[in-house]
C-alpha atoms as a PDB file:
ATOM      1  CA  UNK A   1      38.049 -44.057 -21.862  1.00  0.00           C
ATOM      2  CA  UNK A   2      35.016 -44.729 -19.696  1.00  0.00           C
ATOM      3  CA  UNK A   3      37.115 -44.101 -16.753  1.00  0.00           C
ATOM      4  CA  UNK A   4      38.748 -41.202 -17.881  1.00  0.00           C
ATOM      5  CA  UNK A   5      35.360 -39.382 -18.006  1.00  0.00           C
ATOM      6  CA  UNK A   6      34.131 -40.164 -14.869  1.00  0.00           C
ATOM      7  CA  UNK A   7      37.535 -38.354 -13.362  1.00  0.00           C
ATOM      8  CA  UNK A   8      36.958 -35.591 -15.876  1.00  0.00           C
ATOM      9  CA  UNK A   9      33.635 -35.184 -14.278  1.00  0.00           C
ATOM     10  CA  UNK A  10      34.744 -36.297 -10.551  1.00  0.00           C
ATOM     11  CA  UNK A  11      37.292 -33.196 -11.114  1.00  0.00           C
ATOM     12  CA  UNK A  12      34.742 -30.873 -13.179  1.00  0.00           C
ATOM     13  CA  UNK A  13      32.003 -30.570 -10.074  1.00  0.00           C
ATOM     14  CA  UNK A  14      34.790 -29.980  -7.354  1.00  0.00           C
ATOM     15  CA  UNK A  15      35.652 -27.137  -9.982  1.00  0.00           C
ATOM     16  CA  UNK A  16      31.721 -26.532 -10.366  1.00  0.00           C
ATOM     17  CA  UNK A  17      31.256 -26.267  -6.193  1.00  0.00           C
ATOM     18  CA  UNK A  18      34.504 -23.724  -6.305  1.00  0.00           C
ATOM     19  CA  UNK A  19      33.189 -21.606  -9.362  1.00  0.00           C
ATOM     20  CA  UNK A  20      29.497 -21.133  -7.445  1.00  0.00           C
ATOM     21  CA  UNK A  21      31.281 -19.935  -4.465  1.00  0.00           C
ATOM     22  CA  UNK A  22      33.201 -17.523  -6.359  1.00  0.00           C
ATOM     23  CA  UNK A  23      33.012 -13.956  -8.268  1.00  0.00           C
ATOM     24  CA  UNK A  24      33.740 -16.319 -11.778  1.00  0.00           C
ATOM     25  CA  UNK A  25      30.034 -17.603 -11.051  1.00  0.00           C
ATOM     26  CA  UNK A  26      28.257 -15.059 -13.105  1.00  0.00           C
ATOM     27  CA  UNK A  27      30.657 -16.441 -16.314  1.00  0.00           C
ATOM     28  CA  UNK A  28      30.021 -19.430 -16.257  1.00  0.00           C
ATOM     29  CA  UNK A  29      26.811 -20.580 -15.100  1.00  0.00           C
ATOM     30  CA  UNK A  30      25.562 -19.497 -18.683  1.00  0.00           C
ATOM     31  CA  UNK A  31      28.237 -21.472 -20.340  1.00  0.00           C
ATOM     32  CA  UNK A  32      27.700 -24.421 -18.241  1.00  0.00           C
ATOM     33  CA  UNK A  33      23.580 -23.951 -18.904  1.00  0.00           C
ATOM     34  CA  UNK A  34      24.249 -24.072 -22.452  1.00  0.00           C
ATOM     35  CA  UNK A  35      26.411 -27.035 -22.360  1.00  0.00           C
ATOM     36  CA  UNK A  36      24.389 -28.953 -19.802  1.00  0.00           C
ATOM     37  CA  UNK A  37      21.210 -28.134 -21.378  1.00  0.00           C
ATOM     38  CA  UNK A  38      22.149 -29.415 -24.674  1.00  0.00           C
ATOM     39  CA  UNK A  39      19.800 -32.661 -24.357  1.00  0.00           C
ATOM     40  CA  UNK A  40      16.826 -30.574 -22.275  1.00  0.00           C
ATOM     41  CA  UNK A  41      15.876 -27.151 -21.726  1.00  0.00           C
ATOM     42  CA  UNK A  42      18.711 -24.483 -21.310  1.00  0.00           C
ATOM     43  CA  UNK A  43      16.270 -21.811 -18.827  1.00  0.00           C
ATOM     44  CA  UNK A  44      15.468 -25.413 -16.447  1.00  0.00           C
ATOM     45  CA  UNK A  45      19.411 -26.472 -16.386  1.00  0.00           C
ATOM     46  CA  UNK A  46      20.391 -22.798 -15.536  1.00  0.00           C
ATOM     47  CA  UNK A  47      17.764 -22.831 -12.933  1.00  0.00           C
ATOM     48  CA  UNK A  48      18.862 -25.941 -11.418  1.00  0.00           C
ATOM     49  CA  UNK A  49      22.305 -24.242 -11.420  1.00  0.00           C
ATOM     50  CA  UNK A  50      21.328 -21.622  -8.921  1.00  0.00           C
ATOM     51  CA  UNK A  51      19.077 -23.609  -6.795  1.00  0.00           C
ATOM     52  CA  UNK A  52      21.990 -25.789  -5.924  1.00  0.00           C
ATOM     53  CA  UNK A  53      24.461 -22.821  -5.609  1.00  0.00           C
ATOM     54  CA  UNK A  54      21.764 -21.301  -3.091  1.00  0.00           C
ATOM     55  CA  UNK A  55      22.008 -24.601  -1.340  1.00  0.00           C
ATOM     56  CA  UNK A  56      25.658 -24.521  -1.374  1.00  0.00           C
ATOM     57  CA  UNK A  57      26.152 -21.357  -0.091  1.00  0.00           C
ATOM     58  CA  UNK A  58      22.915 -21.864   2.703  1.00  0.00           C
ATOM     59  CA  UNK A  59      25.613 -25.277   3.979  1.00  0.00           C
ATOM     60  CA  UNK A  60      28.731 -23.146   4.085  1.00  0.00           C
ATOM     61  CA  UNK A  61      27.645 -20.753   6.355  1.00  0.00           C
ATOM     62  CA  UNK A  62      26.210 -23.837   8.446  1.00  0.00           C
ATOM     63  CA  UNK A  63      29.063 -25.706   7.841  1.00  0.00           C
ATOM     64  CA  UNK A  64      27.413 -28.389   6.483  1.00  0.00           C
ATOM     65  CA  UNK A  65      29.918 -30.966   4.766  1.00  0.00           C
ATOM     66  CA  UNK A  66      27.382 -33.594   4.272  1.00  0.00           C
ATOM     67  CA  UNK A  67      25.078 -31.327   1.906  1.00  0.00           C
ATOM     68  CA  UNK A  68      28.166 -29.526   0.543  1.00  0.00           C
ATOM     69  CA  UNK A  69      28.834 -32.981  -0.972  1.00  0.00           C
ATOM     70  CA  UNK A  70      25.997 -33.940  -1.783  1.00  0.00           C
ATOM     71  CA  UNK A  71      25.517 -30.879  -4.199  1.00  0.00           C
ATOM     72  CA  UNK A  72      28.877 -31.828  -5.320  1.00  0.00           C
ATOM     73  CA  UNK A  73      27.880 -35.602  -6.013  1.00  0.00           C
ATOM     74  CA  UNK A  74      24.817 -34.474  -7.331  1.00  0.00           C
ATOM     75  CA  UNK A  75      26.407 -32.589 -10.349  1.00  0.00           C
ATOM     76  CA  UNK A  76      29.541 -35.206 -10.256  1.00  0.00           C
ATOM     77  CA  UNK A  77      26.459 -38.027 -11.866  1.00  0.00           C
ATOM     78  CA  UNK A  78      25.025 -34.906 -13.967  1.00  0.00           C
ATOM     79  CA  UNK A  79      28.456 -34.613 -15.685  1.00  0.00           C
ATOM     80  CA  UNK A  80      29.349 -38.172 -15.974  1.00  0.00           C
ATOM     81  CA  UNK A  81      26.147 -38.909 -17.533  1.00  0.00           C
ATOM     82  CA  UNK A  82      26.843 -36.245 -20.123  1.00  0.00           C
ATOM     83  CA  UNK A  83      30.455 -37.245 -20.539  1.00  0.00           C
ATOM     84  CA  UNK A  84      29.075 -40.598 -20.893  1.00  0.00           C
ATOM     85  CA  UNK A  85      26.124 -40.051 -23.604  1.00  0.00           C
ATOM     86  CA  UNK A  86      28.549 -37.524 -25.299  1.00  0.00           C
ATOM     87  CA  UNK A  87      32.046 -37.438 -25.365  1.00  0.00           C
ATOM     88  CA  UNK A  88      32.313 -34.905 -27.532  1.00  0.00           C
ATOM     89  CA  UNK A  89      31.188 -32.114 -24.649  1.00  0.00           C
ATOM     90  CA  UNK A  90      34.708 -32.752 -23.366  1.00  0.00           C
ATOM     91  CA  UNK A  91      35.742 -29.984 -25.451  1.00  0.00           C
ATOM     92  CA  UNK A  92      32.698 -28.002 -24.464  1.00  0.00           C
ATOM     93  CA  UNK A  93      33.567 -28.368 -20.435  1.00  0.00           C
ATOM     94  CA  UNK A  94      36.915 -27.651 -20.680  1.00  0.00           C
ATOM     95  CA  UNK A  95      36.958 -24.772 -18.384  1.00  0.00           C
ATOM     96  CA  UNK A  96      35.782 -27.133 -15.689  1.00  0.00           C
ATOM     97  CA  UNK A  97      38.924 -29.080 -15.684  1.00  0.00           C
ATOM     98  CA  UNK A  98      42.038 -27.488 -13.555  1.00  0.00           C
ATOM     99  CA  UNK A  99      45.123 -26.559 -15.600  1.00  0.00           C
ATOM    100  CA  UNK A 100      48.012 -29.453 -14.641  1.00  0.00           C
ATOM    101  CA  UNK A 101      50.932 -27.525 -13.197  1.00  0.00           C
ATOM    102  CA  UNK A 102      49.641 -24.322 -13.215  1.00  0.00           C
ATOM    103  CA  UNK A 103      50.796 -22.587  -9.740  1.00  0.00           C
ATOM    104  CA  UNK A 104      51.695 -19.043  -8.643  1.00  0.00           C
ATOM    105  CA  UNK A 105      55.032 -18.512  -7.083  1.00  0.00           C
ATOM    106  CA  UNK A 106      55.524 -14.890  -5.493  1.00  0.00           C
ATOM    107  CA  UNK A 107      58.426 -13.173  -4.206  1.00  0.00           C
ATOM    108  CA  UNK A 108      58.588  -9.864  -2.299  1.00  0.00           C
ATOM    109  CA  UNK A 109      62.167  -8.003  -2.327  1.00  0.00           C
ATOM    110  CA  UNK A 110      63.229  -5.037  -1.465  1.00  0.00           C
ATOM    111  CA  UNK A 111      63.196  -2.747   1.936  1.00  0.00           C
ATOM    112  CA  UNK A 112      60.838  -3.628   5.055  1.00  0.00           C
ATOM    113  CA  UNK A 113      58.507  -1.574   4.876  1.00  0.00           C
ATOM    114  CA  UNK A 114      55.115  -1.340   6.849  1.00  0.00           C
ATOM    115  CA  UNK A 115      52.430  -0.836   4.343  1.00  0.00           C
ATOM    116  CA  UNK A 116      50.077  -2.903   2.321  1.00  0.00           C
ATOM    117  CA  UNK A 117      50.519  -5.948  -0.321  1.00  0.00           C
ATOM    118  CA  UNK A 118      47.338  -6.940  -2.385  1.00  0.00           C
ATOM    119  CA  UNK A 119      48.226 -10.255  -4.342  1.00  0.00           C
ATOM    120  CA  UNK A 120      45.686 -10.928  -6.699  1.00  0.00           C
ATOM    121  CA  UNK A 121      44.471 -11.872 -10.199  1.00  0.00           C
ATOM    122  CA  UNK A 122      42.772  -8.841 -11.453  1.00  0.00           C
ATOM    123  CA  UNK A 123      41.375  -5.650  -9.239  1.00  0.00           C
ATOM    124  CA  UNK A 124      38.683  -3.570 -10.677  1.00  0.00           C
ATOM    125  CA  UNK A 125      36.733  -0.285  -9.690  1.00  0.00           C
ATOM    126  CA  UNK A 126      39.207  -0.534  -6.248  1.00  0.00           C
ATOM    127  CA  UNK A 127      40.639   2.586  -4.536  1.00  0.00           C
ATOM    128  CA  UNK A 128      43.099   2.317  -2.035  1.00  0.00           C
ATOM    129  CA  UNK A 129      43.834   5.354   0.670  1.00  0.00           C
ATOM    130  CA  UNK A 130      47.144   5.135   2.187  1.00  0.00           C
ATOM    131  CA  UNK A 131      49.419   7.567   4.865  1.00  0.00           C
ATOM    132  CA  UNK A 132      51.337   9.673   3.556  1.00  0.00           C
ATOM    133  CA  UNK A 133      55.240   8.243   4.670  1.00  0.00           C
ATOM    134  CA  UNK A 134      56.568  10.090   7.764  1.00  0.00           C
ATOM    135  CA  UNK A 135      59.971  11.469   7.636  1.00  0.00           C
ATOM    136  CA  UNK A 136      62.374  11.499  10.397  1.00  0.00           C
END
């Protein structure tokens, strides 16, 4: 079981270092405060959250890989050591672990056409001009 947590948590901060980088980051650093501040103070843990996103996003532009994981090591021991002292925040981090088999598969059909394709998960507050279509 012991081992099983330390992947969960090996797998839960590469998920963490994706999830700062990304437009998700403003859902889920309070439900990973809450979680990871269970045994201190919630404000401190949340804190610590963005000072190592800052740090994140200060190596990517630098492309740093050394301090990109080390920010990901660093919350790798975090989670194990809450995994470890509390298996029961398995539950609690599930959104931190990647869905098995989950994969997107598009296909385009119809006419060539020159115009534009947006895949994505959700669009909001987006507007799109386009040309009208020229007739021959």
């Amino acid at each position: 079981m012991e081992a099983e947590l330390v992947a969960l948590a090996a797998s839960g901060a590469s998920t963490l270092i994706t999830l700062m980088v990304s437009d998700a980051w403003a859902q889920t650093k309070t439900r990973l405060a809450a979680v990871l501040g269970r045994t201190g103070d919630e404000r401190e843990t949340l804190r610590e959250l963005e000072a190592s996103r800052a740090v994140l996003v200060s190596a990517l532009a630098e492309a740093d890989d050394a301090t990109v994981a080390a920010v990901e090591g660093e919350w790798r021991a975090r989670l194990s050591q809450l995994l470890l002292a509390d298996s029961s925040c398995v539950e609690d981090l599930h959104f931190l672990a990647p869905v098995p088999g989950y994969a997107v598969h598009n296909n385009i059909t119809g006419r060539v056409q020159a115009g534009l394709l947006i895949q994505a998960g959700r669009i909001e507050r987006s507007t799109f001009h386009t040309l009208p279509e020229q007739t021959a």
